[in-house]
Protein backbone atom coordinates (compact mmCIF):
# COMPACT_ATOMS: atom_id res chain seq x y z
CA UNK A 1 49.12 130.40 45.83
CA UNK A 2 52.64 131.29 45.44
CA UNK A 3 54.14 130.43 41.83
CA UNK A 4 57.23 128.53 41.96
CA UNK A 5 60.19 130.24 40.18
CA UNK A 6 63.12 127.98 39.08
CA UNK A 7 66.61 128.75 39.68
CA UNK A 8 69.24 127.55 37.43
CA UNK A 9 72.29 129.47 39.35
CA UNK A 10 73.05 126.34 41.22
CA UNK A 11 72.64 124.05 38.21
CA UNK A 12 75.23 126.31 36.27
CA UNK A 13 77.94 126.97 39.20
CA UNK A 14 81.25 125.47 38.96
CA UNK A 15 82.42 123.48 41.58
CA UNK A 16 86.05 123.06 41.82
CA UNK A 17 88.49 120.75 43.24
CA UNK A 18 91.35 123.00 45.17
CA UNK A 19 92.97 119.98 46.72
CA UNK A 20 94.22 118.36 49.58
CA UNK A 21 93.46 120.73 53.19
CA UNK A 22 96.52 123.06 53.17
CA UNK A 23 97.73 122.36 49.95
CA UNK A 24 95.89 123.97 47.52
CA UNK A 25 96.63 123.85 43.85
CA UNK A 26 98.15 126.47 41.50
CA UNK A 27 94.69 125.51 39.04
CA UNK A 28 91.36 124.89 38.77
CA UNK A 29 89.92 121.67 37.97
CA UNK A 30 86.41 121.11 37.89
CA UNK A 31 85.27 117.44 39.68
CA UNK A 32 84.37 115.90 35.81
CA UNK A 33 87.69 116.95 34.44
CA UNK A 34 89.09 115.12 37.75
CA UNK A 35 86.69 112.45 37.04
CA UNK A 36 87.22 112.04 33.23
CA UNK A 37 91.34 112.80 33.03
CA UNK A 38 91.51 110.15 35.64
CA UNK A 39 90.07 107.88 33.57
CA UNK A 40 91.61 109.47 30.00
CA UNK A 41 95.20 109.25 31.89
CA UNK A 42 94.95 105.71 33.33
CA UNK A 43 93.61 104.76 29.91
CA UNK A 44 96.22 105.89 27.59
CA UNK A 45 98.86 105.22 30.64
CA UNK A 46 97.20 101.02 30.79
CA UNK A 47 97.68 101.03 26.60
CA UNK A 48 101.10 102.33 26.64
CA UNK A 49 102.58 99.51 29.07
CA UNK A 50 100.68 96.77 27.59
CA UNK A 51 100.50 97.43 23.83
CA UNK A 52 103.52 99.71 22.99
CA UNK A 53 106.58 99.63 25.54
CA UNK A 54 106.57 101.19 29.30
CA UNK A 55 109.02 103.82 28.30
CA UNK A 56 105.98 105.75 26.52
CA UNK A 57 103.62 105.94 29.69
CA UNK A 58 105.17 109.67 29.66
CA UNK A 59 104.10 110.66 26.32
CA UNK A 60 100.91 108.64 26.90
CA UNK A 61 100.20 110.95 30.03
CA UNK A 62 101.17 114.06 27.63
CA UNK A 63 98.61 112.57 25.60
CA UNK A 64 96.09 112.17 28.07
CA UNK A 65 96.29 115.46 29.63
CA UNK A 66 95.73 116.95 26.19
CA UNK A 67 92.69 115.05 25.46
CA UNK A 68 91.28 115.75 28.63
CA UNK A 69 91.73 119.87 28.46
CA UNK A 70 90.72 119.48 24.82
CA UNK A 71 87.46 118.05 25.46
CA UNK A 72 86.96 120.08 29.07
CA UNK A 73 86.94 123.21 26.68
CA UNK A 74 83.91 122.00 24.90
CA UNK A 75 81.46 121.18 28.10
CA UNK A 76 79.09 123.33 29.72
CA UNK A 77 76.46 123.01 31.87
CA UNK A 78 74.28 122.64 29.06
CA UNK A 79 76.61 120.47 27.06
CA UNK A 80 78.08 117.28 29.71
CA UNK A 81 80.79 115.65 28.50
CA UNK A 82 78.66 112.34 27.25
CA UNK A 83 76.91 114.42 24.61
CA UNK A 84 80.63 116.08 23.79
CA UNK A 85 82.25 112.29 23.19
CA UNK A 86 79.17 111.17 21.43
CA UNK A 87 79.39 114.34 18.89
CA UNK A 88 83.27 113.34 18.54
CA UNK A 89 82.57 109.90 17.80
CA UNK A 90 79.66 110.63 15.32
CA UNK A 91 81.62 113.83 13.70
CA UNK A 92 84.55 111.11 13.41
CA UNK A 93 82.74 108.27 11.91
CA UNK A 94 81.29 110.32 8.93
CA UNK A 95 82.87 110.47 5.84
CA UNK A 96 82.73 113.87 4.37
CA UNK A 97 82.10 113.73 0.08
CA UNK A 98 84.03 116.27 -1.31
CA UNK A 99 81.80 117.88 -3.62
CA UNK A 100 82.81 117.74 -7.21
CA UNK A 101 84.02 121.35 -8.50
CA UNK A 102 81.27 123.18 -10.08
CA UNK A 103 82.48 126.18 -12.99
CA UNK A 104 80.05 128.47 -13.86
CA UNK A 105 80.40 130.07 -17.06
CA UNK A 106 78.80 133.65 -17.86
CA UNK A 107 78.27 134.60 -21.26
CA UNK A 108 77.09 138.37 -22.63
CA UNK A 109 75.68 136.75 -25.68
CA UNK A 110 72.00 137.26 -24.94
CA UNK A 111 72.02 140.48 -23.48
CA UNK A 112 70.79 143.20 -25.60
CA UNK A 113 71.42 146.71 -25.14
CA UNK A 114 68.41 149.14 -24.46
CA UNK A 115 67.75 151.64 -27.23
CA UNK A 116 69.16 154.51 -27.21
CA UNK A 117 65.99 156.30 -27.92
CA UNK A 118 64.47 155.10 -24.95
CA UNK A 119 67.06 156.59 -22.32
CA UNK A 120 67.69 159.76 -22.51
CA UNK A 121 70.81 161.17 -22.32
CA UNK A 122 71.57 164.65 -20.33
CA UNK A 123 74.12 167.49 -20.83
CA UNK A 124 76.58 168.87 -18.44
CA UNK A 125 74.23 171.36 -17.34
CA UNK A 126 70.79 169.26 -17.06
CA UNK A 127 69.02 169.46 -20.76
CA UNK A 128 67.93 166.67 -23.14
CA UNK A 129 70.43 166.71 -25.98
């Protein structure tokens, strides 16, 4: 019987949107970043016009496009973006202690100095003195 090998080149290929038929883009977007900076975008653009004032939908799109290339940069096909936000939002909820500074202090009071007697100590030219 024939063993079945796996084949994870599909699984890791990139499939990009190029755009409209005849109008291809000057960049690459993958179909999540579509997916997700649609979403990121309309977000920020929605909170801008309700909560602030409309005049800052255009920073809020600024905003929004930064978000989304900032977190594209992070995903792989190992890493989707889910497991990217949820490592955000847990690295953003801890607290960090800063650890309390530590001084070590060295001291030459206990060393003792070998004898001596007990090393022995050469010439220029090789003999025992």
């Amino acid at each position: 019987m024939a063993r079945l090998r796996t084949d994870d080149n599909i699984y890791q290929q990139k499939m990009y949107y190029r755009g409209p038929k005849g109008m291809t883009m000057p960049f690459d977007v993958t179909y999540p970043q579509l997916f997700f900076g649609a979403v990121v975008i309309g977000g920020c653009d929605t909170f801008a016009a309700v909560i602030v004032t409309p005049w800052a939908i255009p920073l809020a799109t600024v905003v929004g496009v930064w978000i989304t290339w900032a977190v594209s940069q992070k995903v792989t096909p190992d890493r989707p973006i889910r497991k990217v936000l949820r490592t955000a939002i847990t690295d953003g909820r801890r607290n960090p202690e800063t650890p309390a500074v530590t001084t070590v202090t060295l001291s030459a009071r206990h060393l003792t100095r070998p004898d001596s007697t007990t090393i022995p100590a050469l010439t220029r030219n090789g003999e025992d003195r």
